[in-house]
N, C-alpha and C. Protein backbone atom coordinates (compact mmCIF):
# COMPACT_ATOMS: atom_id res chain seq x y z
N UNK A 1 60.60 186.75 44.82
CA UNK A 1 59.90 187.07 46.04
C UNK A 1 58.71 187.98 45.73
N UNK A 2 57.68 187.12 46.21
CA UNK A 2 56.41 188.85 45.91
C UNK A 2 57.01 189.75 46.82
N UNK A 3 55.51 190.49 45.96
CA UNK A 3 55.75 192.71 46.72
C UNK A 3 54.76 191.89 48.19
N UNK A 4 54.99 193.35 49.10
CA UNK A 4 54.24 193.54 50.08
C UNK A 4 52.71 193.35 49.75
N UNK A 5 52.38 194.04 48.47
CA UNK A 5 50.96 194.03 47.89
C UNK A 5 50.35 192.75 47.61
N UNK A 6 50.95 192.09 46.91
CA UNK A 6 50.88 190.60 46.90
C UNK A 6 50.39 190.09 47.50
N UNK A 7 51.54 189.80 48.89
CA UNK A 7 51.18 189.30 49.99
C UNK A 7 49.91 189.63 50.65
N UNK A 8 49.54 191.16 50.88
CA UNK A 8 48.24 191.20 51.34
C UNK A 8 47.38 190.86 50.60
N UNK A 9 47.76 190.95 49.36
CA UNK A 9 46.19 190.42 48.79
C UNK A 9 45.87 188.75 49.13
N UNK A 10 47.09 188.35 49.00
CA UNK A 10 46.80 186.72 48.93
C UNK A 10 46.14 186.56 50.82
N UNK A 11 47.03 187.15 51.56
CA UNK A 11 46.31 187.30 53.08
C UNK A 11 44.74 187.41 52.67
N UNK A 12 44.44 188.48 52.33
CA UNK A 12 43.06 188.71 52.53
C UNK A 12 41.73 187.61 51.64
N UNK A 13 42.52 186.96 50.60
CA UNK A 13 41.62 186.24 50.37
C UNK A 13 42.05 185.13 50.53
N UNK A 14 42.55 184.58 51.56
CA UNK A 14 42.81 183.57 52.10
C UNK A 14 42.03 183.87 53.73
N UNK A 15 42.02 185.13 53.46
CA UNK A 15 41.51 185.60 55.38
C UNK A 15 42.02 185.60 56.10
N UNK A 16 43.28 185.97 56.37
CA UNK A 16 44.33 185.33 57.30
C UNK A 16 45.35 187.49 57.33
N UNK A 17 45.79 187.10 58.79
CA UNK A 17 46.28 188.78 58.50
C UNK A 17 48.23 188.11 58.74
N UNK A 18 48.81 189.39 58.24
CA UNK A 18 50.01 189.05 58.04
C UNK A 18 50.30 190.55 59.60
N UNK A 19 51.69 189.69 59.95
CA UNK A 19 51.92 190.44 61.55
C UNK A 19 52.39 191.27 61.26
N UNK A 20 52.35 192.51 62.40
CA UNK A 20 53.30 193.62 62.16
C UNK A 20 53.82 193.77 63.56
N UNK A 21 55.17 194.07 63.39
CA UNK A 21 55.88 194.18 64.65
C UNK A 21 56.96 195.28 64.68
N UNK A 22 56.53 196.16 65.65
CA UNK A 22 57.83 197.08 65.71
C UNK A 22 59.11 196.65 66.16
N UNK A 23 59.68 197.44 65.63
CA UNK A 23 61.18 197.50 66.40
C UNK A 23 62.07 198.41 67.05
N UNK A 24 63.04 198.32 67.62
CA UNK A 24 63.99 199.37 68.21
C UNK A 24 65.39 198.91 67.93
N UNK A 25 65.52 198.15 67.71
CA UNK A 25 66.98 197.33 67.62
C UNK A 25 66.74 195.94 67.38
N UNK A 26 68.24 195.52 67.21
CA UNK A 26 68.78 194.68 65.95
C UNK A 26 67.64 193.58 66.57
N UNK A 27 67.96 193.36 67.96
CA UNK A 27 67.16 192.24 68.50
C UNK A 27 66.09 191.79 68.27
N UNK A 28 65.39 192.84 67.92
CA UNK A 28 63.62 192.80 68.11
C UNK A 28 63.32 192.55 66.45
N UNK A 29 64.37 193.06 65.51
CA UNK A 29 64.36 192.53 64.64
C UNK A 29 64.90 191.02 64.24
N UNK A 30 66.11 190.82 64.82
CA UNK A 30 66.13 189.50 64.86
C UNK A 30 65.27 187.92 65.21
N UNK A 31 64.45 188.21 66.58
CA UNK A 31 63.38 187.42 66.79
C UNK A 31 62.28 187.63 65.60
N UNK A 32 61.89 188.81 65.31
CA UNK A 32 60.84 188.68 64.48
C UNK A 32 60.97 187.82 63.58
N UNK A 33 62.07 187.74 62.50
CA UNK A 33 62.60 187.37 61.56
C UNK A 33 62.95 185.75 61.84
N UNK A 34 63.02 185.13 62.93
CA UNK A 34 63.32 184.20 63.11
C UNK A 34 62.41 183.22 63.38
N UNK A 35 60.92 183.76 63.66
CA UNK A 35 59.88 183.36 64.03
C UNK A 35 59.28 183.09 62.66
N UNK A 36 59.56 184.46 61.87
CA UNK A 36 58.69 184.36 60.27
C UNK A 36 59.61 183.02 59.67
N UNK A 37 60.70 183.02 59.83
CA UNK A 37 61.10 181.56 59.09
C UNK A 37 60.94 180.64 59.24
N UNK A 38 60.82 180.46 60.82
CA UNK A 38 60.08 179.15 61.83
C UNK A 38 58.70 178.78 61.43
N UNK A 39 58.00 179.84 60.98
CA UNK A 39 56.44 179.52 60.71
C UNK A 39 56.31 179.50 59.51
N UNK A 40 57.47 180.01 58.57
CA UNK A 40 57.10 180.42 57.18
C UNK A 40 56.27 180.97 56.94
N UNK A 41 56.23 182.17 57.74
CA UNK A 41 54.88 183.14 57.22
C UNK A 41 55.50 184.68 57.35
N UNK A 42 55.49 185.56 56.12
CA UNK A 42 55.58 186.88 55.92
C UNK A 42 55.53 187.79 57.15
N UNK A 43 56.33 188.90 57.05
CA UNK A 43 56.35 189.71 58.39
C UNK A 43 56.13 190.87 58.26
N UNK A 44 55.68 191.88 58.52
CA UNK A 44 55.73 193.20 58.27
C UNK A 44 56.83 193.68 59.69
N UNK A 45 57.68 194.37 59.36
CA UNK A 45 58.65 195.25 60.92
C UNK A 45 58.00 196.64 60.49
N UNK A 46 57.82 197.29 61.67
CA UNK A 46 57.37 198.89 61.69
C UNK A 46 58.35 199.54 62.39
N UNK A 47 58.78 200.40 61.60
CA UNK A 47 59.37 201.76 62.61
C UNK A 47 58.80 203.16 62.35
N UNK A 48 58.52 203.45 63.87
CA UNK A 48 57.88 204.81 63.73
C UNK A 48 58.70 205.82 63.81
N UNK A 49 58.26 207.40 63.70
CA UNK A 49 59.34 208.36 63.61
C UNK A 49 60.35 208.18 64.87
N UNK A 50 59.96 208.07 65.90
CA UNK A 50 61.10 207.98 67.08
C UNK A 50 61.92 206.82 66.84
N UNK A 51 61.31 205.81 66.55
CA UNK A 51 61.79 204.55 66.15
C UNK A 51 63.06 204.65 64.94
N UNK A 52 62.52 205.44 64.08
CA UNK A 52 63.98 206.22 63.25
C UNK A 52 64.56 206.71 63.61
N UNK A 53 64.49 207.51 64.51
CA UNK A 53 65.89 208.53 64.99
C UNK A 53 66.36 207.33 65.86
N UNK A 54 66.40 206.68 66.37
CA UNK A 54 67.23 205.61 67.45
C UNK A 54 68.07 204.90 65.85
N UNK A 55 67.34 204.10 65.16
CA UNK A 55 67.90 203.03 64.36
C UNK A 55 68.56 203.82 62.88
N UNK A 56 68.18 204.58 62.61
CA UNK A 56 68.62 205.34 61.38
C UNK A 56 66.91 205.25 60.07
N UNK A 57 66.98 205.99 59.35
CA UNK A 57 66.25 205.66 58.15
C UNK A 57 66.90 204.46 57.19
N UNK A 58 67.93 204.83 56.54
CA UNK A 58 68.50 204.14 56.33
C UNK A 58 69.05 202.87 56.21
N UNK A 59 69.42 202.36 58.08
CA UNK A 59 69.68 201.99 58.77
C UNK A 59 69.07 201.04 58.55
N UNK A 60 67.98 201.08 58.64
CA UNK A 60 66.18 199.76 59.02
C UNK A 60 66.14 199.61 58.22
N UNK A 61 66.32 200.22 56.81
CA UNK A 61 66.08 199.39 55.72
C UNK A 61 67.53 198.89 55.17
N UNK A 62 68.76 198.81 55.21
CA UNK A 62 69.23 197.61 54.76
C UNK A 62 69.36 196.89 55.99
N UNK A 63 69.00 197.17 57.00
CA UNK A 63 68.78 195.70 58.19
C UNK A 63 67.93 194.52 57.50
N UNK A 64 66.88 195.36 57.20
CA UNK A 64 65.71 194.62 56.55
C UNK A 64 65.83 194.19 55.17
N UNK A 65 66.49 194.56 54.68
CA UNK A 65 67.47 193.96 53.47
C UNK A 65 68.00 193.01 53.40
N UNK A 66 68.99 193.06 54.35
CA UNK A 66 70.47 191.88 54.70
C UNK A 66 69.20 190.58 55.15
N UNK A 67 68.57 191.01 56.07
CA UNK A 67 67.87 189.80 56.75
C UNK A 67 66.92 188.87 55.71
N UNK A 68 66.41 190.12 54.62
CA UNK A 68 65.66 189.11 53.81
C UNK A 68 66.31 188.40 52.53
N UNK A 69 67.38 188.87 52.61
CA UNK A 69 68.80 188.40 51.39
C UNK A 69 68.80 186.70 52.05
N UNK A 70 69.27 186.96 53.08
CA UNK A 70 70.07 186.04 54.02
C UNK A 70 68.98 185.17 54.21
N UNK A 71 68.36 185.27 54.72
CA UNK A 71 67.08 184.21 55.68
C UNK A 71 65.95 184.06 54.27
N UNK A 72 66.23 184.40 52.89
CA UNK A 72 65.33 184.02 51.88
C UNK A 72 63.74 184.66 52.37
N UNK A 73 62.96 185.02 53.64
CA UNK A 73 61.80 185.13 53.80
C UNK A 73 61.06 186.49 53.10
N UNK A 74 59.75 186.24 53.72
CA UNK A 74 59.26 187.71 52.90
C UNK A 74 59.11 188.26 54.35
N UNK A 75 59.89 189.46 54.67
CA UNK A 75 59.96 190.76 55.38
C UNK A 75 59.39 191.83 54.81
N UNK A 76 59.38 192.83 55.94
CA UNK A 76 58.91 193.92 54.51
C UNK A 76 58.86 194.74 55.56
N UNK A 77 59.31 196.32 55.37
CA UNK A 77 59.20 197.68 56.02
C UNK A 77 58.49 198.78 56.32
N UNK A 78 57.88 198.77 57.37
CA UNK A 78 56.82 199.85 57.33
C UNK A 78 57.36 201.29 57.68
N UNK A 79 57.11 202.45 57.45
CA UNK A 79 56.88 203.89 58.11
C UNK A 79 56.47 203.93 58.93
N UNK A 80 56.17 203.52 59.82
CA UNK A 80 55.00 203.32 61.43
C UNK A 80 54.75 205.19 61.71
N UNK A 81 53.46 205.03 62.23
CA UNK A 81 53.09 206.29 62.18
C UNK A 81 54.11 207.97 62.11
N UNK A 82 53.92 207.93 60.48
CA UNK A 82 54.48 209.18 60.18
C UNK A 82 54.17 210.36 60.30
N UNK A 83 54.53 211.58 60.45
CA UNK A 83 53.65 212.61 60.72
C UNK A 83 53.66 213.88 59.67
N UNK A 84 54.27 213.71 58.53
CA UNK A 84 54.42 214.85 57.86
C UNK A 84 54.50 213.93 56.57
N UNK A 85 54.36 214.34 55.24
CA UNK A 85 54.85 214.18 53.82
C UNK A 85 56.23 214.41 53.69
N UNK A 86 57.22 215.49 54.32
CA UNK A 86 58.52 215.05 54.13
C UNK A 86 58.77 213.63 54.87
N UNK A 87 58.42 213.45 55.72
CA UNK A 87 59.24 212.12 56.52
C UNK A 87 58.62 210.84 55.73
N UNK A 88 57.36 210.98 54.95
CA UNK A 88 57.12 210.09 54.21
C UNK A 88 57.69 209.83 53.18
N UNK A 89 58.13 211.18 52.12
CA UNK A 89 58.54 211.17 50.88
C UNK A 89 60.54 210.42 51.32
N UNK A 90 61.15 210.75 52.77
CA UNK A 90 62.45 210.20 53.05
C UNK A 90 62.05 208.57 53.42
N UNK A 91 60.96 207.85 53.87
CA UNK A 91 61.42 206.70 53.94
C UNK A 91 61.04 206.20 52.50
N UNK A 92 60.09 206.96 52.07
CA UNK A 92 59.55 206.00 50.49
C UNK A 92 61.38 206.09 49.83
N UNK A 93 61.96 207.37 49.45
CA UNK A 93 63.08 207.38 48.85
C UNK A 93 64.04 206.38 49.64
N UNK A 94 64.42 206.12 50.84
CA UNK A 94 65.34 205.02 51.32
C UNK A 94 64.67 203.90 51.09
N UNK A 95 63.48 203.32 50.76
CA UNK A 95 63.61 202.06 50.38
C UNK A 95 62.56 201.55 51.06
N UNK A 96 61.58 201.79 51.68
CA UNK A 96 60.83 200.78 53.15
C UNK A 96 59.60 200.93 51.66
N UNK A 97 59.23 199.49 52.32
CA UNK A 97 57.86 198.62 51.51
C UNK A 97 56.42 199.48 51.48
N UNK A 98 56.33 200.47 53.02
CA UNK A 98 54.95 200.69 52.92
C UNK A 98 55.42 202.27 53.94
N UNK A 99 54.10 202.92 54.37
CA UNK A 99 54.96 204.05 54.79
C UNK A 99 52.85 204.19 55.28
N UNK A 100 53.05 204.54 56.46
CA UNK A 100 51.84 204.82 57.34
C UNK A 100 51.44 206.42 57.90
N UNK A 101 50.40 207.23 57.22
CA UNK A 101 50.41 208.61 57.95
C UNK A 101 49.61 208.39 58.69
N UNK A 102 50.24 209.47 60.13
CA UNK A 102 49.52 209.15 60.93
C UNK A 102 49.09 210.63 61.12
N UNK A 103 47.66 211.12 61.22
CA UNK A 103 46.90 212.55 61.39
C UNK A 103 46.90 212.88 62.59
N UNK A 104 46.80 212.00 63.70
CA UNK A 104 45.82 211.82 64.83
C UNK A 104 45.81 213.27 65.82
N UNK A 105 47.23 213.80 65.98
CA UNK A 105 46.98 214.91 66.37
C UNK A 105 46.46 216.15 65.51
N UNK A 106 46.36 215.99 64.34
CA UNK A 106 45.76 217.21 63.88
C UNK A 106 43.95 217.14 63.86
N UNK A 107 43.70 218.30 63.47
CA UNK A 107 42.44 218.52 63.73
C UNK A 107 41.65 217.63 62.63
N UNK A 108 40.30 217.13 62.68
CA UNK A 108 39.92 216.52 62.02
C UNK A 108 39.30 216.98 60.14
N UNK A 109 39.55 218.44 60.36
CA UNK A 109 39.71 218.90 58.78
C UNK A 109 41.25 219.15 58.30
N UNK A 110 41.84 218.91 59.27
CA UNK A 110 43.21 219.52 58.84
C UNK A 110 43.64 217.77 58.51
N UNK A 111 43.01 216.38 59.20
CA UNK A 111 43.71 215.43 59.09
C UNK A 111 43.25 214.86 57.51
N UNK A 112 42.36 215.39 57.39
CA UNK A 112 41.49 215.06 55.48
C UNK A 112 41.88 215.81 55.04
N UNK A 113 42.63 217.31 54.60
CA UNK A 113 43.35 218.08 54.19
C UNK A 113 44.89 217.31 53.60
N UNK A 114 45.24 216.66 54.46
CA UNK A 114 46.60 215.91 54.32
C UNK A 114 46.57 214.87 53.99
């Protein structure tokens, strides 16, 4: 199976964008996943920090595990807007594909600082 990296690269020079879809539960992961096999096309799932405390850290990533074991497709796990370097450095260590900081509330030297 390619990496996440892969995949975007081959997206981008093909020109074509690969989806991203949050989640909250099993469900929202389940359709996603069922659609990417239907179309045969790569998925990105996002969970953001709130989005972790409902589903677990953990949690989302062997969901996203089992599903891409099982269903053979390329899935793949985002950080959806993170807000600190610890919460980044805990999903990179549990396992998720990609991991997103998000600055937006800090000030705009404090968000290039970080």
């Amino acid at each position: 199976m390619r990496t996440l990296k892969e995949v975007l690269k081959d997206a981008e020079s093909r020109h074509v964008a690969v989806g991203h879809f949050n989640i909250s539960d099993i469900a929202g992961l389940n359709a996603m996943a069922e659609a990417a096999e239907e179309l045969k096309l790569p998925v990105i799932i996002g969970v953001s920090e709130g989005e972790r405390e409902f589903v677990g850290v953990h949690e989302a990533v062997a969901l996203v595990r089992v599903v891409r074991e099982i269903k053979g497709i390329e899935i793949f796990l985002n950080a959806d807007h993170t807000h600190s370097l610890e919460r980044i450095e805990e999903a990179a260590r549990a396992g998720f594909d990609a991991v997103l900081f998000d600055g937006s509330k800090l000030s705009l030297e404090e968000n290039i600082k970080q």
